[in-house]
Structure formats: C-alpha cells, structure tokens
Protein backbone atom coordinates (compact mmCIF):
# COMPACT_ATOMS: atom_id res chain seq x y z
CA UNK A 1 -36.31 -53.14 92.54
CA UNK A 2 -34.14 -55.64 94.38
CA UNK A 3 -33.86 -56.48 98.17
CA UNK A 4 -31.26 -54.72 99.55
CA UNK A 5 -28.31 -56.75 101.00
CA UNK A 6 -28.50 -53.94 104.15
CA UNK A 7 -31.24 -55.21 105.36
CA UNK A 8 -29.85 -55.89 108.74
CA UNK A 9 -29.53 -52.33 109.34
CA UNK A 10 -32.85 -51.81 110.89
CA UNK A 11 -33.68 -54.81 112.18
CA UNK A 12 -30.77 -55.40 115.01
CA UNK A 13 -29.72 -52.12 115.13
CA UNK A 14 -31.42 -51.39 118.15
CA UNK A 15 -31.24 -55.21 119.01
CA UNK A 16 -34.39 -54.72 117.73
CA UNK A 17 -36.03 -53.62 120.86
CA UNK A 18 -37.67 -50.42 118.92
CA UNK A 19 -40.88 -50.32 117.55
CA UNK A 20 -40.13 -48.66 113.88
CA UNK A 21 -37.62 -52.01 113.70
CA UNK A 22 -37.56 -54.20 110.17
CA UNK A 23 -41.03 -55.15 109.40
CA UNK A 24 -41.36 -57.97 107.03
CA UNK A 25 -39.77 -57.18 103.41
CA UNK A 26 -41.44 -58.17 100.31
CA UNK A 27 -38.92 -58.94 97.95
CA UNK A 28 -39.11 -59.94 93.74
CA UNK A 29 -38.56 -63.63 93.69
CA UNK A 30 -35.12 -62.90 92.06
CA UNK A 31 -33.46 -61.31 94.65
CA UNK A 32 -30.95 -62.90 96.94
CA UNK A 33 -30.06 -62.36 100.64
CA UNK A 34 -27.34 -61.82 102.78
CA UNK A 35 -26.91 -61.94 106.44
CA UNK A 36 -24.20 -59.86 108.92
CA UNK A 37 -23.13 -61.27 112.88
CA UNK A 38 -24.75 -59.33 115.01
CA UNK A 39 -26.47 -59.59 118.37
CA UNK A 40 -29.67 -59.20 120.18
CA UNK A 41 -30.52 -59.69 124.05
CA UNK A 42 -32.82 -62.76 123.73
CA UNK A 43 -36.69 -62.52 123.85
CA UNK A 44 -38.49 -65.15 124.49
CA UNK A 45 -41.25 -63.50 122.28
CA UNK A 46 -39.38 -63.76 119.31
CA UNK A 47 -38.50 -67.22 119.74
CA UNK A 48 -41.78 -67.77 120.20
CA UNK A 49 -43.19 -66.31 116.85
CA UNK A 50 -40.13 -67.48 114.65
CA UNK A 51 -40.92 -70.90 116.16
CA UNK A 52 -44.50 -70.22 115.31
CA UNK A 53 -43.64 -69.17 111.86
CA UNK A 54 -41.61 -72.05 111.39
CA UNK A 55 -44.72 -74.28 112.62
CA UNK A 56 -47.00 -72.42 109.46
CA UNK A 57 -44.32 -73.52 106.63
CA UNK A 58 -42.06 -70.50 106.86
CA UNK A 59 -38.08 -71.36 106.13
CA UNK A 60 -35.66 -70.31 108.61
CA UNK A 61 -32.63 -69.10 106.21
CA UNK A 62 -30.82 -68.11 108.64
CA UNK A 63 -31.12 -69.12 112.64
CA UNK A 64 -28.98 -67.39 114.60
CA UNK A 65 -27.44 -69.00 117.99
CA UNK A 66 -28.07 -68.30 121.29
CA UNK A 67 -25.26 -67.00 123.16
CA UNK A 68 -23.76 -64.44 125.81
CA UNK A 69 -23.17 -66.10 129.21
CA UNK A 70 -26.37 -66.37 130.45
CA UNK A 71 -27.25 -67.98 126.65
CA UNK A 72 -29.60 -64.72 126.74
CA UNK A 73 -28.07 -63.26 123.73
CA UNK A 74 -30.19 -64.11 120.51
CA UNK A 75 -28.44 -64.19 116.62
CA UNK A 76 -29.80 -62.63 113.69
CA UNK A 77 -32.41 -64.73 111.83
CA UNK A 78 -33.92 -64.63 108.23
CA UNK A 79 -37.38 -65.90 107.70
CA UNK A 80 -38.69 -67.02 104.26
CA UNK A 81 -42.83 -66.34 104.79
CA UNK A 82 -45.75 -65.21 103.75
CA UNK A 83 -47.56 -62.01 105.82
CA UNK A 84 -49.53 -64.58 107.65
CA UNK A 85 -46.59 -66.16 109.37
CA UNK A 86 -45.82 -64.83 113.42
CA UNK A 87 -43.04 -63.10 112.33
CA UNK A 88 -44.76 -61.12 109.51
CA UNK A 89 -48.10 -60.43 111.36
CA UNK A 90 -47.00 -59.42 114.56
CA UNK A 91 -44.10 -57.31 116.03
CA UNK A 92 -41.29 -58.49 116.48
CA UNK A 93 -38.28 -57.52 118.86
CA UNK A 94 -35.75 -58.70 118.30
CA UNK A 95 -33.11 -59.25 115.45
CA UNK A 96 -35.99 -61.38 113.23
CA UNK A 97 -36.62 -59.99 109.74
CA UNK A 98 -38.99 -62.11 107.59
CA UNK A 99 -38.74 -61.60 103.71
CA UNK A 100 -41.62 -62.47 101.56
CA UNK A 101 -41.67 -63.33 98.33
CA UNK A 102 -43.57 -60.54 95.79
CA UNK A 103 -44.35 -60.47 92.37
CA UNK A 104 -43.36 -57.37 90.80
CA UNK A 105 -43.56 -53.67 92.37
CA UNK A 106 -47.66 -53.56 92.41
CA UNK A 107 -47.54 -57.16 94.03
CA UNK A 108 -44.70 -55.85 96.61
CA UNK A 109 -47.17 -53.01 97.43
CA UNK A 110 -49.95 -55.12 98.52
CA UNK A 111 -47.99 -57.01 100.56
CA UNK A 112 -46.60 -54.03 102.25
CA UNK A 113 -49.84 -52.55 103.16
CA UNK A 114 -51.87 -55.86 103.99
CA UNK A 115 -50.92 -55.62 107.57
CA UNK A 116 -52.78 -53.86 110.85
CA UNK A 117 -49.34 -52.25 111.41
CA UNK A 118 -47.60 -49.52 109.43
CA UNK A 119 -45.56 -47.45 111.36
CA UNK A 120 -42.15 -47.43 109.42
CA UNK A 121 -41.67 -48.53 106.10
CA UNK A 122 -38.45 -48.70 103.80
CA UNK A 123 -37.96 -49.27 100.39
CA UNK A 124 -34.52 -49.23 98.57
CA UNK A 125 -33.78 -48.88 95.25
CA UNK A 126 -31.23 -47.85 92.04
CA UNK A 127 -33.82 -45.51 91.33
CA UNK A 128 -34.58 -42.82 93.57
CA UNK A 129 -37.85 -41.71 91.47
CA UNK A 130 -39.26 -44.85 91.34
CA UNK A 131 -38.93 -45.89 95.05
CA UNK A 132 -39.96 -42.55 96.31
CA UNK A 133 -43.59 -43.29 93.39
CA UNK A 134 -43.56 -46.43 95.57
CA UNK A 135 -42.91 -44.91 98.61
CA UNK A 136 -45.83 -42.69 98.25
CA UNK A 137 -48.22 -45.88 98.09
CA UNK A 138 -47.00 -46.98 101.16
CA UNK A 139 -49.86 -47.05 104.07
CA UNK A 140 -47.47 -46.42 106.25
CA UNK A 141 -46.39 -42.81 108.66
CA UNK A 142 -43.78 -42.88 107.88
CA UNK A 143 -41.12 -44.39 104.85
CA UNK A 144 -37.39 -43.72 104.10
CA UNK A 145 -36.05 -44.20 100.72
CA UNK A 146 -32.32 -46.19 100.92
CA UNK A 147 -32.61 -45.80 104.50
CA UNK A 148 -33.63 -47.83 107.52
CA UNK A 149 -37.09 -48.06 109.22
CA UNK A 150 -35.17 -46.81 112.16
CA UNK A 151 -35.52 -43.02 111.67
CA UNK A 152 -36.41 -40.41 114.22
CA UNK A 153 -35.64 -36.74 113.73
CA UNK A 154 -36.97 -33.96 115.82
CA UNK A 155 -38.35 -31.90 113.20
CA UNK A 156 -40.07 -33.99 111.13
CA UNK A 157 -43.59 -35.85 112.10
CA UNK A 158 -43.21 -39.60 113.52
CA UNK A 159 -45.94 -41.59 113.99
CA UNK A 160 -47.81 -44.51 112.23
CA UNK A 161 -51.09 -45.64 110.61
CA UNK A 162 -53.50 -48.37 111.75
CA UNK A 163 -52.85 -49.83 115.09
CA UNK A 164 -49.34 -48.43 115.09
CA UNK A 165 -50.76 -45.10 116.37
CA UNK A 166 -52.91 -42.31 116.04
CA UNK A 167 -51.49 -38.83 115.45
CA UNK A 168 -47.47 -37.64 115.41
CA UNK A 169 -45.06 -36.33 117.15
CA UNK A 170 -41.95 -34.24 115.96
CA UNK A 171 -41.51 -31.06 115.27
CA UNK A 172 -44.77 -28.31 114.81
CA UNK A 173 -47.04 -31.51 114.70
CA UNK A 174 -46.23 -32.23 118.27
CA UNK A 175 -47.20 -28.27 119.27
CA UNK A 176 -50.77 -28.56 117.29
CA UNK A 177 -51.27 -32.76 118.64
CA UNK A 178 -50.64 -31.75 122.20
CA UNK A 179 -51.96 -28.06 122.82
CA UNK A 180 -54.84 -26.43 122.08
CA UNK A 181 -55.40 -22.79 121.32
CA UNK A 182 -57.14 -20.75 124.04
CA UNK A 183 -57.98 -17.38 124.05
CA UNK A 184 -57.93 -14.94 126.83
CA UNK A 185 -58.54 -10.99 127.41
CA UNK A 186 -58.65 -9.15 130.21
CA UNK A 187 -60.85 -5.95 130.38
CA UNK A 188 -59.19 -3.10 132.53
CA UNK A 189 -62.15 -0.78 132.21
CA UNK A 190 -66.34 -1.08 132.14
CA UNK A 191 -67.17 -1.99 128.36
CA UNK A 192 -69.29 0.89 126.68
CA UNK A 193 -72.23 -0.94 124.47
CA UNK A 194 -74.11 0.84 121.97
CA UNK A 195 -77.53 -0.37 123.63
C-alpha cells in the first residue's frame, strides 16, 4: 500500500475544525507526498503543537503561510514524525497532517493503533481486499476504505474507541444508546388469582 496523494481531503476539508479530521498517516518509507493550497482559520493550538513537533525532531515538509487580513488564516502543513510528536499524539485542528514513516502493512498497523485516540481511521489502497483485511485491524470506530476520515451518515453507527468516545450514534444504534425499554400495562378490571 502507498500513501495516497489525497491526503488533504480530510484534513482541511473542514478547515480541520472536526474531530474525525486526518489523524497522523503511517506511510511505507517509499511513498512520496504531495500537497494542495488550501486554507484554514488559524489556531493558535496547532501552531502550538506543529511548533512543538518541530521542537522533538519532526520535519516540517510543508509550512503553510499565514494569511487572510487579519493574518488569521493558517496554510496546509505536512509533518514528517513519529506518533510521539504534538501533532501525532494529540488532536489537531486545523489543516496539520503528520505522516509517519512505517515499515510494511503489519508495522503501519501498529502505528495506527498505538494512540489513546481512534475515532476515524482511513486507509487507501489499489486493492480493495487488502485494505478492507487492514481495515478490519484498525482500533478504530470507525474506518473508510479510499475515503476520507471525514464521514458521517445518518444510518450508519459513528463513534470512536478509547478516549475518542464511548458508544455511537447514527442510525438504530442511536435508538438502543439513548432509550431504554420500559414496560407498562394498565389493568381495567380487578385481577382474578387462582389463590
């Protein structure tokens, strides 16, 4: 499997102001990345943890400007890491993806699922079979094959593992999550017992 040159898809999308936005993507050491000019309103947070990142050896492969005329607009960026960079370990939002190196599928995996989040996950591939095999090893609630993390339908289940949530929403999930089941009767008449 290869990183996918749409990764910008999820993460600015929603300026990346969403919580299911791009969470970090491990990628085989072959692949090569490609950015897009879009636009984010600037958090300060973000700065913060690609600053952060930066501090604990991560590249910056791309560092988008500031802009808008307030300078409040914040550029795309593309961080080189590991999972224990800012960027990788916490949430970003904003329009910050961080791509970490991985050796091989079972290596990319690992990665993946050594984090306290896992809400959305994505994982692109040729091969349908294959990423849907790796899909299912995924500790995440929820992951879209060739698709963004950004996914939301009303009939489906949404919701994440670990300390992205407990429980879902969506569809007949939501009906059993947020309602019990309570029975009531009503006698009209006196009961006849058998005593």
């Amino acid at each position: 499997m290869r990183c996918t040159t749409r990764w910008w898809t999820g993460s600015p999308s929603g300026s990346g102001h969403c919580a299911p936005a791009t969470p970090p993507i491990p990628t085989h050491r072959s692949a090569r990345s490609s950015t897009t000019r879009r636009w984010s309103r600037l958090s300060t947070g973000s700065l913060d943890r690609i600053s952060r990142a930066e501090s604990d050896g991560a590249e910056i492969r791309v560092r988008g400007e500031r802009s808008g005329p307030a300078g409040r607009v914040l550029g795309p960026h593309l961080v080189l890491g590991t999972n224990g960079v800012a960027t990788a370990a916490e949430e970003v939002f904003g329009p910050v993806a961080t791509v970490i190196r991985a050796d091989g599928e079972d290596d990319a995996v690992r990665i993946a699922n050594d984090t306290e989040y896992e809400l959305s996950s994505a994982v692109f591939s040729r091969d349908v079979e294959r990423a849907v095999r790796v899909a299912t090893r995924l500790d995440a609630g929820m992951t879209h094959v060739n698709d963004t993390t950004i996914n939301d339908e009303p009939n489906t289940a949404f919701g994440g593992e670990k300390n992205s949530g407990i429980g879902r929403f969506g569809g007949e999930w939501a009906i059993e999550e947020f309602t019990t089941d309570h029975w009531i009767s009503v006698q009209h008449t006196p009961r006849q017992y058998a005593i």
